[in-house]
N, C-alpha and C. Protein backbone atom coordinates (compact mmCIF):
# COMPACT_ATOMS: atom_id res chain seq x y z
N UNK A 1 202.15 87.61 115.35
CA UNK A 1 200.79 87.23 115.02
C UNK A 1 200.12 88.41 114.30
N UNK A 2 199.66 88.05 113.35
CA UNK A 2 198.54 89.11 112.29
C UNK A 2 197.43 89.62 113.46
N UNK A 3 196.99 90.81 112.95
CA UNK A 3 195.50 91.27 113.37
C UNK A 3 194.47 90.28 113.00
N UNK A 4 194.74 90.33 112.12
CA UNK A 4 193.37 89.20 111.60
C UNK A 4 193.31 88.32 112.30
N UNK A 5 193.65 87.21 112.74
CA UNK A 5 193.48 85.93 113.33
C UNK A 5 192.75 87.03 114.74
N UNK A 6 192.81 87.65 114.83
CA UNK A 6 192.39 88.29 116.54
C UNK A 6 191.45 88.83 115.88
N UNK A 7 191.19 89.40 114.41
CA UNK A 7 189.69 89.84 114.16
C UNK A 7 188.89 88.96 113.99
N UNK A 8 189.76 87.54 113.19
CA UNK A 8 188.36 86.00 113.09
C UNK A 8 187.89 86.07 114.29
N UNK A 9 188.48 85.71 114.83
CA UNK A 9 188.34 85.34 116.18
C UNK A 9 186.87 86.41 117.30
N UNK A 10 187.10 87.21 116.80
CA UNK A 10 186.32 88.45 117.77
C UNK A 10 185.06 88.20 116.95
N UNK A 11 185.19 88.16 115.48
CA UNK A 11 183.60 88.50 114.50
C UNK A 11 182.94 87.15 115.33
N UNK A 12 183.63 85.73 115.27
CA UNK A 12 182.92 84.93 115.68
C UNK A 12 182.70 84.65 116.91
N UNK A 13 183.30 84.96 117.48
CA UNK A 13 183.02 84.58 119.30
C UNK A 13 181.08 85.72 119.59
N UNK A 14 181.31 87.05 118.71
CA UNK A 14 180.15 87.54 118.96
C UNK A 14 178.95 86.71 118.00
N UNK A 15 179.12 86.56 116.65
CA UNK A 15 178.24 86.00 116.49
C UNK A 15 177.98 84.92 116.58
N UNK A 16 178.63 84.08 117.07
CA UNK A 16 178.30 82.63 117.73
C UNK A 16 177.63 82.65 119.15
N UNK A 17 177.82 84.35 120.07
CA UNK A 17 177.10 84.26 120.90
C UNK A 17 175.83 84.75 121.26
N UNK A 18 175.61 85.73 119.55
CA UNK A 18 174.29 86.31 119.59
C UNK A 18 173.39 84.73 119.24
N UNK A 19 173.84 84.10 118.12
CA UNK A 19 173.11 83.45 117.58
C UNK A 19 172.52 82.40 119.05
N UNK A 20 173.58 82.06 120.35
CA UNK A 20 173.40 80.91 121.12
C UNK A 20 172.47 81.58 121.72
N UNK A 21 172.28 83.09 122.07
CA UNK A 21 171.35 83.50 122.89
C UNK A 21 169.71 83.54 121.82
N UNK A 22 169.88 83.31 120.55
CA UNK A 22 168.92 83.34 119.88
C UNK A 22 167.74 82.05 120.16
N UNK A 23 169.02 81.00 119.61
CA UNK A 23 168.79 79.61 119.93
C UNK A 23 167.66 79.57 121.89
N UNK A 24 168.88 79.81 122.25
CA UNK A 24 168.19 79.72 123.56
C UNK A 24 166.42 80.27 124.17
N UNK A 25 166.37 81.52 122.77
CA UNK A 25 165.00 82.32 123.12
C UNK A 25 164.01 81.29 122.34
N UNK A 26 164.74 80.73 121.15
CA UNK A 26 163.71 79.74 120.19
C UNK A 26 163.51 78.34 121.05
N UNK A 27 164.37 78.16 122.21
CA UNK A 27 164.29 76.54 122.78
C UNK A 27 163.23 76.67 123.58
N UNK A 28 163.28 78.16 124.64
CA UNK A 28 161.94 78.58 125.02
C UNK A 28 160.52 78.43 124.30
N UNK A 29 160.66 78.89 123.44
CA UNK A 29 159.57 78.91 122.85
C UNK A 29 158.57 77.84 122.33
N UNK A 30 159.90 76.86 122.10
CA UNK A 30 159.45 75.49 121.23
C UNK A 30 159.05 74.60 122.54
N UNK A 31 159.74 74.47 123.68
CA UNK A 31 159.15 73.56 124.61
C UNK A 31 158.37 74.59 126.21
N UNK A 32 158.56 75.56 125.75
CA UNK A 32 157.81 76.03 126.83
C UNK A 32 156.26 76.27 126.63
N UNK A 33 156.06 77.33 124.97
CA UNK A 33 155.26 77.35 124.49
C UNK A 33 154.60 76.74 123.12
N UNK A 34 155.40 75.64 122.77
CA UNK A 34 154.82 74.84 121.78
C UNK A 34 155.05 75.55 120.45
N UNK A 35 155.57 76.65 120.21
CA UNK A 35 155.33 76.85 119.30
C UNK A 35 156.75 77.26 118.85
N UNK A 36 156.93 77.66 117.25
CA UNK A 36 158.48 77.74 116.63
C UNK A 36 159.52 76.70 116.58
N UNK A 37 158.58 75.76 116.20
CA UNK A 37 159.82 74.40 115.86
C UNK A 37 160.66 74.77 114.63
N UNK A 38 160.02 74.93 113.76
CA UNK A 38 161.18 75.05 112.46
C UNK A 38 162.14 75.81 112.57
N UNK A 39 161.48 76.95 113.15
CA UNK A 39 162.60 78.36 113.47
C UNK A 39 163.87 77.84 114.35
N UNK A 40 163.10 76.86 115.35
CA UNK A 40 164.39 76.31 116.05
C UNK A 40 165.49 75.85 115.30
N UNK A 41 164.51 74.75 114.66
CA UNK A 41 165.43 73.90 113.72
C UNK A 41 166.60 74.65 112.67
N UNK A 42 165.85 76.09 112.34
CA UNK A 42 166.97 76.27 111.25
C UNK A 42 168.17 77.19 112.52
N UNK A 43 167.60 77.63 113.21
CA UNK A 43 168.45 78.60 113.99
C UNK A 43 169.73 77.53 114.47
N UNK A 44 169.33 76.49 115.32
CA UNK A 44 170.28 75.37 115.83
C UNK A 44 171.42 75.10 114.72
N UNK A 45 170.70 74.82 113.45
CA UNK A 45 171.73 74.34 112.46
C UNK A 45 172.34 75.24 111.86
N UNK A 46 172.04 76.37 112.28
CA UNK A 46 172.84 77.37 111.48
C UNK A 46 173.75 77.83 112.91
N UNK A 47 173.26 77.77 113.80
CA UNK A 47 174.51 77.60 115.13
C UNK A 47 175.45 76.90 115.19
N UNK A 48 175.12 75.89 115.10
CA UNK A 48 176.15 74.71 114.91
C UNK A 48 177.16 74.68 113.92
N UNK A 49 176.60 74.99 112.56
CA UNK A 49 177.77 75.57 111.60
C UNK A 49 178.56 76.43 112.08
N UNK A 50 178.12 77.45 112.77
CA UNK A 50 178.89 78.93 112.63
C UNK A 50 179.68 78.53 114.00
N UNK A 51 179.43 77.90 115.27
CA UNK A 51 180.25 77.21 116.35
C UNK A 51 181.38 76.41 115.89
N UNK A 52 181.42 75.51 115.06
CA UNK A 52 182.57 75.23 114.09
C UNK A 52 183.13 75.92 113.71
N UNK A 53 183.27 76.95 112.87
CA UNK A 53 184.14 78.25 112.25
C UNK A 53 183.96 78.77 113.52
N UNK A 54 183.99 78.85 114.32
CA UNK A 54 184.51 79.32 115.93
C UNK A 54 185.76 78.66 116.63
N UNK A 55 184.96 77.66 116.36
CA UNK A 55 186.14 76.56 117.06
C UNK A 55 187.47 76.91 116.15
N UNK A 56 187.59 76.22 114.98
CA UNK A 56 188.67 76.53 114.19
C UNK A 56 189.68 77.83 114.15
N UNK A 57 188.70 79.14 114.64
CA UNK A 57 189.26 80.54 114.29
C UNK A 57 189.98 80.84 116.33
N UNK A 58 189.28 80.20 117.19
CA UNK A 58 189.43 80.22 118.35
C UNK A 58 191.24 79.16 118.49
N UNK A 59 190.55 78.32 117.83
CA UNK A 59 192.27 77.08 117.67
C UNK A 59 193.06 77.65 117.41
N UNK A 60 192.83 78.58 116.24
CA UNK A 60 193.77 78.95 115.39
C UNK A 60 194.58 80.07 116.49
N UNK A 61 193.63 80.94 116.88
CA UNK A 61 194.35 81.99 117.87
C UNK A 61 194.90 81.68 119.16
N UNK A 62 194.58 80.44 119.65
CA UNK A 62 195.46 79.90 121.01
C UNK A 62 196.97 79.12 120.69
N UNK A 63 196.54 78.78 119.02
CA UNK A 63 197.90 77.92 118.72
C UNK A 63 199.20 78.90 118.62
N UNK A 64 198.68 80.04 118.07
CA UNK A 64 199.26 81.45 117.67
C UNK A 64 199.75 82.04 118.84
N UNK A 65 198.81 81.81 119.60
CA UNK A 65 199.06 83.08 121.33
C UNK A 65 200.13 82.29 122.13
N UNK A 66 200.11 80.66 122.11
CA UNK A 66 200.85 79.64 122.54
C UNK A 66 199.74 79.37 123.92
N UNK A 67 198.80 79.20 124.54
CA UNK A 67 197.81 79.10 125.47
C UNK A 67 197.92 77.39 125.46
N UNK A 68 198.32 77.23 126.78
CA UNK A 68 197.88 76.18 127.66
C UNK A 68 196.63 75.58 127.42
N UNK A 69 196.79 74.55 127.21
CA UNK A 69 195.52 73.71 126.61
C UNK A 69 193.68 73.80 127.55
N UNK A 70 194.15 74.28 128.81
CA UNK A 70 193.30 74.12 129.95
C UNK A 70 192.90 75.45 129.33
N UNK A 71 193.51 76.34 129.31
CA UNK A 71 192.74 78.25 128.82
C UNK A 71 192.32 78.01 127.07
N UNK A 72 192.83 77.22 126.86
CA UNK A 72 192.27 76.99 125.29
C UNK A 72 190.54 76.59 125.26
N UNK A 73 190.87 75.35 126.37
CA UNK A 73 189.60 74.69 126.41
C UNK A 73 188.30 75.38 127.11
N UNK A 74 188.86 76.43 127.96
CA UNK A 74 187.90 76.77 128.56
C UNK A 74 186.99 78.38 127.14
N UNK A 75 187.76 78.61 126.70
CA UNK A 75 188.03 79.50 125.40
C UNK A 75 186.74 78.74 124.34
N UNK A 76 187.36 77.49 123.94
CA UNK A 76 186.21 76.67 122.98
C UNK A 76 185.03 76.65 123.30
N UNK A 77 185.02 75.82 124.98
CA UNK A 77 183.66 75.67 125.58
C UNK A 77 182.75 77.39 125.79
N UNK A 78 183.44 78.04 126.00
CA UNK A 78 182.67 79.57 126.38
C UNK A 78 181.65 79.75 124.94
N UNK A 79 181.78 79.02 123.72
CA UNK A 79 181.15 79.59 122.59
C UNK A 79 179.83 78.77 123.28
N UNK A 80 179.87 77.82 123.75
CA UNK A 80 178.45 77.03 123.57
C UNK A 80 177.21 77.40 125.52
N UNK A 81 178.47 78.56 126.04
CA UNK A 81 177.25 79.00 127.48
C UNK A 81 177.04 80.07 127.46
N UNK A 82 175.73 80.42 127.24
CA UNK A 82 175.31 81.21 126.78
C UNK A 82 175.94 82.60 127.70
N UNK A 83 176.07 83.60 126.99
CA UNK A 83 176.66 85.07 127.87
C UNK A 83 177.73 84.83 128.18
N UNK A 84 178.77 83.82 127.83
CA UNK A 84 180.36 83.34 128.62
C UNK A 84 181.11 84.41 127.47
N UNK A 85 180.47 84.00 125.93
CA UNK A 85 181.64 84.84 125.38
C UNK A 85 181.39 86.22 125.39
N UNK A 86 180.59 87.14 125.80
CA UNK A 86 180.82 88.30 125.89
C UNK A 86 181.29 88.61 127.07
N UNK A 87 182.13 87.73 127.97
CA UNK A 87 183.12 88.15 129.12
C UNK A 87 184.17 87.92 128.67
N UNK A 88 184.27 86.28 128.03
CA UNK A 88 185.83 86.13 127.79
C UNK A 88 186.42 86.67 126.72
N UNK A 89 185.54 87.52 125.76
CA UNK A 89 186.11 87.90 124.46
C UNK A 89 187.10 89.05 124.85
N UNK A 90 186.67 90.19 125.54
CA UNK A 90 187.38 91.03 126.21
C UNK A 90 188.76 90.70 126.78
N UNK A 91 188.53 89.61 127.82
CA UNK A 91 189.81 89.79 128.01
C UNK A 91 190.87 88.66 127.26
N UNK A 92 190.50 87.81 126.19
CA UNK A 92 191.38 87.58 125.51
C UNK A 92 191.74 88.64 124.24
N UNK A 93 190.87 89.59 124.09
CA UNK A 93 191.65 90.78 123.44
C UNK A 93 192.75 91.41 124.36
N UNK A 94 192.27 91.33 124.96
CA UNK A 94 193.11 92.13 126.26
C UNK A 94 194.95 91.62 126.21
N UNK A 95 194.46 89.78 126.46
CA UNK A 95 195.95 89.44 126.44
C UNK A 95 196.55 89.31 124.96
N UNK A 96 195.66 89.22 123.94
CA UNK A 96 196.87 88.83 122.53
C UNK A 96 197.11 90.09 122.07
N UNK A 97 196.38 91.34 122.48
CA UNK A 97 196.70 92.76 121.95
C UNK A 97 197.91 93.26 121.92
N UNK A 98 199.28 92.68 123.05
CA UNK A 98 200.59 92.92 123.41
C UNK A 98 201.21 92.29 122.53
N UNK A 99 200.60 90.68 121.76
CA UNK A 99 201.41 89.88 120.89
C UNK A 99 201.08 90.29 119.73
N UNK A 100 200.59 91.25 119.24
CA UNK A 100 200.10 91.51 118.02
C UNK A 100 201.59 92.79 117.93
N UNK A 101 201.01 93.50 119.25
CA UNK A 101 202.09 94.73 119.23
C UNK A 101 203.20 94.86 119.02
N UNK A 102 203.59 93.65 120.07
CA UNK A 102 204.92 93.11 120.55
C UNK A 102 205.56 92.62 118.54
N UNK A 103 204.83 91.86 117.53
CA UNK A 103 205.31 91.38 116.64
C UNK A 103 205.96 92.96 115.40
N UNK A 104 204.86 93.67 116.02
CA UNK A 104 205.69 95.10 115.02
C UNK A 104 206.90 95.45 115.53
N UNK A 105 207.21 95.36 116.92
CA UNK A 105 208.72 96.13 117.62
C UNK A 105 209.74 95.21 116.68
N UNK A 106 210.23 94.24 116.33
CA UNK A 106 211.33 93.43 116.06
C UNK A 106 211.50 93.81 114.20
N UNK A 107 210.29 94.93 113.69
CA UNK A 107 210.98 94.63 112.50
C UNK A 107 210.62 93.70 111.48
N UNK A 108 210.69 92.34 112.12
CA UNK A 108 210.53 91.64 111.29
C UNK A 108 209.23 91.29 111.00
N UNK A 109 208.22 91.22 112.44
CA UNK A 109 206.94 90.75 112.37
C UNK A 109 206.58 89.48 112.41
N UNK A 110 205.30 88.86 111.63
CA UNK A 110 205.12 87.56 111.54
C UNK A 110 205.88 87.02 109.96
N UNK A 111 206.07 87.89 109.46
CA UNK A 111 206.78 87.20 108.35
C UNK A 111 208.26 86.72 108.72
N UNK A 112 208.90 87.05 109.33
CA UNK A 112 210.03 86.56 109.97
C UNK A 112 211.44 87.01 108.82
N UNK A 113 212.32 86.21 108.63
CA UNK A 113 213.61 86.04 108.11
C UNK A 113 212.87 86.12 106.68
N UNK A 114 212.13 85.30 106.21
CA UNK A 114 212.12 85.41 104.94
C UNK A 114 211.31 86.60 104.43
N UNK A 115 210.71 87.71 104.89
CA UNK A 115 210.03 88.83 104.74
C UNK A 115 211.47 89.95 104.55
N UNK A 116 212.16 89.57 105.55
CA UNK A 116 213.45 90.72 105.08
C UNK A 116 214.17 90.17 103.82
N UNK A 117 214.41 89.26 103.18
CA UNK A 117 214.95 88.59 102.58
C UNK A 117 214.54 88.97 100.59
N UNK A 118 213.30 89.72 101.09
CA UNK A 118 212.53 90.41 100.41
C UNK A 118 212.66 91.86 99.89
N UNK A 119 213.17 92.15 100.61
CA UNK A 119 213.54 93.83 100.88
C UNK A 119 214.72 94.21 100.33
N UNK A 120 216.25 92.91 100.11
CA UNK A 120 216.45 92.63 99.70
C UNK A 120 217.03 93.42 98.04
């Protein structure tokens, strides 16, 4: 597995969770104190976009890590409660950091057979 897919993955899990805690200060505001509807409005929809390119970059790294659909799911859902992903981000660095490592020992890497084939 590349670094990258573990860096998508990290840029968005944080800013999908600054933005949810944003959201959350604007939901206050709009029904507690009446005021900052629009702000809501654009903040939500610009959450919602960027929770998508979460989802996708989060898929992408459980399909990669090989994760059990139950740790996948709980992985997706953490983008949308608020303060979940700045626990779980950690320690899924924690576990794909060995498969990242683990792919330099063999040589070959993620490019596999056809990367040596290259060298060549």
């Amino acid at each position: 597995m590349k670094q990258s897919v573990l860096t998508r993955y990290r840029v968005m899990a944080y800013v999908t969770a600054v933005m949810l805690l944003v959201l959350s200060t604007c939901m206050v505001f709009k029904y507690g104190f009446g005021k900052g509807e629009d702000l809501t409005f654009v903040v939500s929809q610009a959450h919602g976009l960027l929770y998508m390119v979460y989802l996708v970059f989060a898929f992408d790294l459980g399909q990669k890590a090989r994760w059990p659909f139950g740790k996948l799911l709980w992985i997706l859902v953490s983008g949308s409660i608020p303060f979940a992903a700045f626990f779980v981000e950690p320690k899924v660095v924690a576990e794909v950091k060995p498969l990242i490592a683990g792919d330099g020992e063999d040589g070959e890497g993620a490019q596999g057979a056809a990367g040596s084939l290259s060298k060549v």
